[in-house]
Structures are given as C-alpha cells and as structure tokens.
C-alpha atoms as a PDB file:
ATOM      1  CA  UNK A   1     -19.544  22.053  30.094  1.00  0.00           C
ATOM      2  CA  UNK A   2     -20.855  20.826  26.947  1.00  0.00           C
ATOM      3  CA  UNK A   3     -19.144  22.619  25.014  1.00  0.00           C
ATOM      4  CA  UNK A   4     -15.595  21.357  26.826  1.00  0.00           C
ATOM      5  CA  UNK A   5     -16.887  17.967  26.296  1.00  0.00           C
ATOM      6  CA  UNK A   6     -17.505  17.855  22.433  1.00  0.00           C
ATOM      7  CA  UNK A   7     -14.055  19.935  21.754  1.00  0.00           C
ATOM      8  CA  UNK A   8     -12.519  16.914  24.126  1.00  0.00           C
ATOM      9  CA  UNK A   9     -14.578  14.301  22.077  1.00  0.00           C
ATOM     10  CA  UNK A  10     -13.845  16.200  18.635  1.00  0.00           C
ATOM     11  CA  UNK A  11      -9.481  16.184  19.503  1.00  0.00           C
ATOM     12  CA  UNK A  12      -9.597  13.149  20.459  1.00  0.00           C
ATOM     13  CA  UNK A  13     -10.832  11.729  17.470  1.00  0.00           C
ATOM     14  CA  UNK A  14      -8.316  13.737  15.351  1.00  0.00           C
ATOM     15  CA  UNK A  15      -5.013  12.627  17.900  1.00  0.00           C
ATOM     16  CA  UNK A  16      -6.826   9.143  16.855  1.00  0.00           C
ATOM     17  CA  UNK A  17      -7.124   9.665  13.183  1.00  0.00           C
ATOM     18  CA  UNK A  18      -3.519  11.504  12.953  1.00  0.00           C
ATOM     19  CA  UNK A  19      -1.806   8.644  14.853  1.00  0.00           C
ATOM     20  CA  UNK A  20      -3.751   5.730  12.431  1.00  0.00           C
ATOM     21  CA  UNK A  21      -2.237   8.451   9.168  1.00  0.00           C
ATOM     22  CA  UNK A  22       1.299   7.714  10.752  1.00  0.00           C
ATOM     23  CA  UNK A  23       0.575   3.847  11.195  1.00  0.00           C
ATOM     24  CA  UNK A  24      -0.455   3.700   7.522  1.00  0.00           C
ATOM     25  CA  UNK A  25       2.029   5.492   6.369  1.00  0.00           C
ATOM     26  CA  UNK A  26       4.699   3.530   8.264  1.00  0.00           C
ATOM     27  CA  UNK A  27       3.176   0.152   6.797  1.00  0.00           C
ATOM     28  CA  UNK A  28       3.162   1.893   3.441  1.00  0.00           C
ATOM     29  CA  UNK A  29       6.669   2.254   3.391  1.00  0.00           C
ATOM     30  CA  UNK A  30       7.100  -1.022   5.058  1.00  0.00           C
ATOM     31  CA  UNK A  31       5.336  -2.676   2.193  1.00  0.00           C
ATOM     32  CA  UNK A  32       7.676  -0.584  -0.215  1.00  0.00           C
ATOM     33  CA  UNK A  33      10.862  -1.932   1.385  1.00  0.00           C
ATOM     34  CA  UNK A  34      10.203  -5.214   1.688  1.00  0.00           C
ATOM     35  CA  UNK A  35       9.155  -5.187  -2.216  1.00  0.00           C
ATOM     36  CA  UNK A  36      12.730  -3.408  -2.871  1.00  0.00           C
ATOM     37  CA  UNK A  37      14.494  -6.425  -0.818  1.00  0.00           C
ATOM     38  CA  UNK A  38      12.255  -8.885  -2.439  1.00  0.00           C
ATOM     39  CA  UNK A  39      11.549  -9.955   1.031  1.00  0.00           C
ATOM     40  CA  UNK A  40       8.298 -12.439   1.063  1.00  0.00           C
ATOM     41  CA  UNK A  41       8.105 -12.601   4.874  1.00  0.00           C
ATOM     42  CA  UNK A  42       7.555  -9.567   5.415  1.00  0.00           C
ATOM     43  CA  UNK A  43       5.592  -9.236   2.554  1.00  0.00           C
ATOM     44  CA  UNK A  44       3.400 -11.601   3.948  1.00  0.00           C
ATOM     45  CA  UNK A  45       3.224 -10.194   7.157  1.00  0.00           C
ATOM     46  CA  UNK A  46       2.150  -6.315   5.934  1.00  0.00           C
ATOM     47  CA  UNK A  47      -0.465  -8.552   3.626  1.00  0.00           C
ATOM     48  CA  UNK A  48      -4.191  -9.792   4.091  1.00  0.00           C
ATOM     49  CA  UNK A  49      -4.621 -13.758   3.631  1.00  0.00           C
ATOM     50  CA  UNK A  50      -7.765 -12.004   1.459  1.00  0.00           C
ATOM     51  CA  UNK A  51      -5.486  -9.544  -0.708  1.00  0.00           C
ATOM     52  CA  UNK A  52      -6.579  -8.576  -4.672  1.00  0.00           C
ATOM     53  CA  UNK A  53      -3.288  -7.146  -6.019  1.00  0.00           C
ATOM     54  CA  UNK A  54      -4.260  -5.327  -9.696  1.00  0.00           C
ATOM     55  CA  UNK A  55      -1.096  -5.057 -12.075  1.00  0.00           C
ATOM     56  CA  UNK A  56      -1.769  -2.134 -14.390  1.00  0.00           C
ATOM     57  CA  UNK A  57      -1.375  -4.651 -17.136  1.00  0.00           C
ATOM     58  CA  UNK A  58      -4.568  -6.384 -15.491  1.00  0.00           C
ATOM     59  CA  UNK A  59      -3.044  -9.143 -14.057  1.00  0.00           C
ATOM     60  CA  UNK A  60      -5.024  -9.794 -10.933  1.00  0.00           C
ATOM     61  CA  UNK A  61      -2.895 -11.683  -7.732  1.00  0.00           C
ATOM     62  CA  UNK A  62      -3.950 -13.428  -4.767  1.00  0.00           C
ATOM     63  CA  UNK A  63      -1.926 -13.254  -1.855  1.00  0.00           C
ATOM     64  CA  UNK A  64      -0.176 -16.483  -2.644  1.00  0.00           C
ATOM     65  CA  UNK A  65       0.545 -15.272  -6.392  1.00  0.00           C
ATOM     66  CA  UNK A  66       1.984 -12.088  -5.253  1.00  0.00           C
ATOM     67  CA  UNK A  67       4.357 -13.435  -3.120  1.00  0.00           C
ATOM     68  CA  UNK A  68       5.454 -15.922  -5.282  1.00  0.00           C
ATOM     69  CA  UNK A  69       6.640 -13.140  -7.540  1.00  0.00           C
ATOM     70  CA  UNK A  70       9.043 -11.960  -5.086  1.00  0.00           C
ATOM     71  CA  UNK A  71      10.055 -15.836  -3.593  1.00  0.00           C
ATOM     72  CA  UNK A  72      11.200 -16.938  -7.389  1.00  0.00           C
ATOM     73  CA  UNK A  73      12.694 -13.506  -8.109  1.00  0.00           C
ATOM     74  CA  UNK A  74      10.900 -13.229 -11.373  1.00  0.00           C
ATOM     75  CA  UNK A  75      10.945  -9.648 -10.708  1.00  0.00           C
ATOM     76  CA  UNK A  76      13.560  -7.537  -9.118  1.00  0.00           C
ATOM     77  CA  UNK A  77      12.003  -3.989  -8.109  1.00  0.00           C
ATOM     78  CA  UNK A  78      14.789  -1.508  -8.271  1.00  0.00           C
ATOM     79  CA  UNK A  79      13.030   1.777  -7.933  1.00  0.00           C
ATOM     80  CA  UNK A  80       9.920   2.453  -6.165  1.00  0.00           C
ATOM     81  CA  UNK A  81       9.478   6.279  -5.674  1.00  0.00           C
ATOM     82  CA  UNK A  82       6.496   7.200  -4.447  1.00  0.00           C
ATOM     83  CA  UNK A  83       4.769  10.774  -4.819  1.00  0.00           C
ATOM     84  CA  UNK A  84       1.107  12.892  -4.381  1.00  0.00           C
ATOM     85  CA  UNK A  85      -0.370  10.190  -1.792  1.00  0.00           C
ATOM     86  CA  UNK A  86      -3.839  10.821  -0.143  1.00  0.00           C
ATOM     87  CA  UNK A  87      -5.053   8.381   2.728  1.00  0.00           C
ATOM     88  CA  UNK A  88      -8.596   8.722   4.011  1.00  0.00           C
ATOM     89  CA  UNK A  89     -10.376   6.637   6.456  1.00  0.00           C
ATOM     90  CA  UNK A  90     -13.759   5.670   6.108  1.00  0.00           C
ATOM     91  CA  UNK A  91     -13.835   4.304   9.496  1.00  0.00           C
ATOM     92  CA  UNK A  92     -10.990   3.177  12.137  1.00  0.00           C
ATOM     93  CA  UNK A  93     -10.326   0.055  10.573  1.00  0.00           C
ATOM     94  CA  UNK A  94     -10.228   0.729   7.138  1.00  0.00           C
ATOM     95  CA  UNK A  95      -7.975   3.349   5.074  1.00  0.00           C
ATOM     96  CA  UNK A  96      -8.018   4.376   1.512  1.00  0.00           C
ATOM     97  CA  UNK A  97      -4.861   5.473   0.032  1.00  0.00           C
ATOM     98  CA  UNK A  98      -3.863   6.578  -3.284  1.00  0.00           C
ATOM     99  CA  UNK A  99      -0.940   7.918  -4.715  1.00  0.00           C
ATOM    100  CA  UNK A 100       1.686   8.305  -7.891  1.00  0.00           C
ATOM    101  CA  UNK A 101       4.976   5.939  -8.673  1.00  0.00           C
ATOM    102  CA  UNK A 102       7.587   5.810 -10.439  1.00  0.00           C
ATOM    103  CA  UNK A 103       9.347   2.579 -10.876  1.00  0.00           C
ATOM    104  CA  UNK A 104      11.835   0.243 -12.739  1.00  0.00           C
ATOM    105  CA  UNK A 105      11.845  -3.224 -12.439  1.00  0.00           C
ATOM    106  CA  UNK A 106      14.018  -5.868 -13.937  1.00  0.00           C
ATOM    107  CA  UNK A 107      12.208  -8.755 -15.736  1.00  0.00           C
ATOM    108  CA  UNK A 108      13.810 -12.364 -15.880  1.00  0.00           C
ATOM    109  CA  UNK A 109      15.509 -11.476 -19.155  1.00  0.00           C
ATOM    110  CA  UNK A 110      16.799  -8.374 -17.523  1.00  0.00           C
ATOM    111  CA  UNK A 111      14.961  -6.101 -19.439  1.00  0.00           C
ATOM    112  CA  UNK A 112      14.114  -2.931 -17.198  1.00  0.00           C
ATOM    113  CA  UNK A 113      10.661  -1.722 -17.225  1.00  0.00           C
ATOM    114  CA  UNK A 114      10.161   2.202 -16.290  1.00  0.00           C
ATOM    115  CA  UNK A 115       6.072   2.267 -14.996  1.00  0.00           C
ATOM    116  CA  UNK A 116       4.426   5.944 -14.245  1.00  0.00           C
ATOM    117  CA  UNK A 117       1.595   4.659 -12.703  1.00  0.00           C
ATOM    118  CA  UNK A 118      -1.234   5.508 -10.384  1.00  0.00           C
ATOM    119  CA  UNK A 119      -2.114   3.163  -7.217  1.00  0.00           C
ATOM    120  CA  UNK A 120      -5.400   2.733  -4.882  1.00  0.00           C
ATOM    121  CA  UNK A 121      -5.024   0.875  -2.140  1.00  0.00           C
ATOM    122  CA  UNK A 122      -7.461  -0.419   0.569  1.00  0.00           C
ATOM    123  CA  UNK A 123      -5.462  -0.782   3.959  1.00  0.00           C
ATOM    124  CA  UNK A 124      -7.801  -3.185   7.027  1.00  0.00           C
ATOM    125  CA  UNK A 125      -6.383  -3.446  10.078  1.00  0.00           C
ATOM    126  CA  UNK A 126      -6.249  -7.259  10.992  1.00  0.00           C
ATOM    127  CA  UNK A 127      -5.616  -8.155  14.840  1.00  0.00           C
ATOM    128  CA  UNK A 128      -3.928  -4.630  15.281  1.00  0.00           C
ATOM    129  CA  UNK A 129      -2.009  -4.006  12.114  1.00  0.00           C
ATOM    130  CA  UNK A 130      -2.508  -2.643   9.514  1.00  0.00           C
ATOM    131  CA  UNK A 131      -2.686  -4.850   6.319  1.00  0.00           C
ATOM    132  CA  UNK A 132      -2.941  -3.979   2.689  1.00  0.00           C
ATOM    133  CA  UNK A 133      -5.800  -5.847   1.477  1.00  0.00           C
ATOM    134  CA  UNK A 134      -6.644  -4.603  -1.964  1.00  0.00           C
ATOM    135  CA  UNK A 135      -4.633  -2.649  -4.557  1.00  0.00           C
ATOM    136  CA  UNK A 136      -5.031  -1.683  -8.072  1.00  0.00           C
ATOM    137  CA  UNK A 137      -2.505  -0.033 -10.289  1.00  0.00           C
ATOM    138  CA  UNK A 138      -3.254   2.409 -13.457  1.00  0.00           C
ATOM    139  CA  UNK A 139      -1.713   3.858 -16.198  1.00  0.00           C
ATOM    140  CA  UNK A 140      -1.487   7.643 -15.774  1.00  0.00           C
ATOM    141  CA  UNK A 141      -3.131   9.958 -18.446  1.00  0.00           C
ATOM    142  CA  UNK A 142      -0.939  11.048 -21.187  1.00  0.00           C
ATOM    143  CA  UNK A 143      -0.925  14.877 -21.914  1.00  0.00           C
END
C-alpha cells in the first residue's frame, strides 16, 4: 500500500510539473508575440511590477522602462526565433528558463540589428500566472 501511495504521490507531482512546463512555455511565447506586435498591454500583463530586464549591451530596465520601449516604438522587433530552451523549476512558483535567439530589430534610424544571443529568465507566478520577472541577455561565444 505504500508503495501505491508514493508512485501516486511521485505522478502526481510530475502531471504537476509537466502541466506548469506547458504554462511557461505558453507565456514564453506569449511574451514573444506581444514583443513582435509591440503590444505594451500585454506586455504588461505577462510582466512583474518587480521585473530586471538585462540588454546584452548592459542596459538594465525596470518594468516601466521596458515598456516604454515598445509604447514609443523606438524599437520594432522583427524577428524573434527562439532555439535550445531549458526550463527548470526550483519550486512551483518559480521557473528558470534559458535558451538561444536569433533576432533583428529595427532601430529609430531604421538600421536593423541581427543579435545571436543567449537569454536567462526567472518566470514567478503572481496571483496564478505566470510572470517573467527577471531576464538577462548575453552575447554567445564566438568559435
């Protein structure tokens, strides 16, 4: 009976975990079409009020700053492939994710920048969703 018990226990914790992956991943995605539409509601909403957004240029953004970006359309994100994510969970309301881009984006001058970057990414969930709350870009390694 034991034995039934802790298998029981021990799926039910990985249905749990597998179900929080997809809600992550969905918000992820979320967060990557709403930068694509330059769309600062639901930016906002798929934000923390507490969010530390790291350029890989080192430019560090508070929530307000961030969105700003997309509100004056300084920036217009064309391209935002992602590739190689991870997400880990170091408890139920917290999930680590990292993965690869590639990007353009147009700067007010038009000029198109082409990033190959690296991303980490601390995901909270906030009153039932999941929010990102910190992120920091970095410049991948050059062979």
């Amino acid at each position: 009976m034991k034995l039934l018990l802790t298998l029981f226990f021990v799926l039910s914790i990985s249905v749990a975990f597998a179900q929080a992956e997809k809600d992550v991943e969905k918000a992820i995605l979320d967060l990557r079409t709403a930068m694509l539409a330059e769309d600062a509601n639901s930016l906002r909403n798929l934000t923390s009020k507490h969010l530390s957004y790291g350029h890989s240029s080192g430019v560090i953004e508070n929530q307000e700053e961030f969105l700003e970006v997309f509100a004056s359309k300084k920036s217009d994100y064309q391209q935002w492939d992602i590739r190689d994510q991870e997400i880990s969970f170091p408890n139920k309301n917290l999930a680590i994710v990292r993965h690869k881009v590639k990007a353009e984006i147009s700067g007010a001058n038009g000029q198109i920048n082409k990033l190959d970057i690296g991303l980490l990414m601390v995901w909270t969930k906030e009153k039932g969703a999941w929010k990102l709350l910190a992120r920091q870009a970095f410049r991948m390694p050059q062979p």
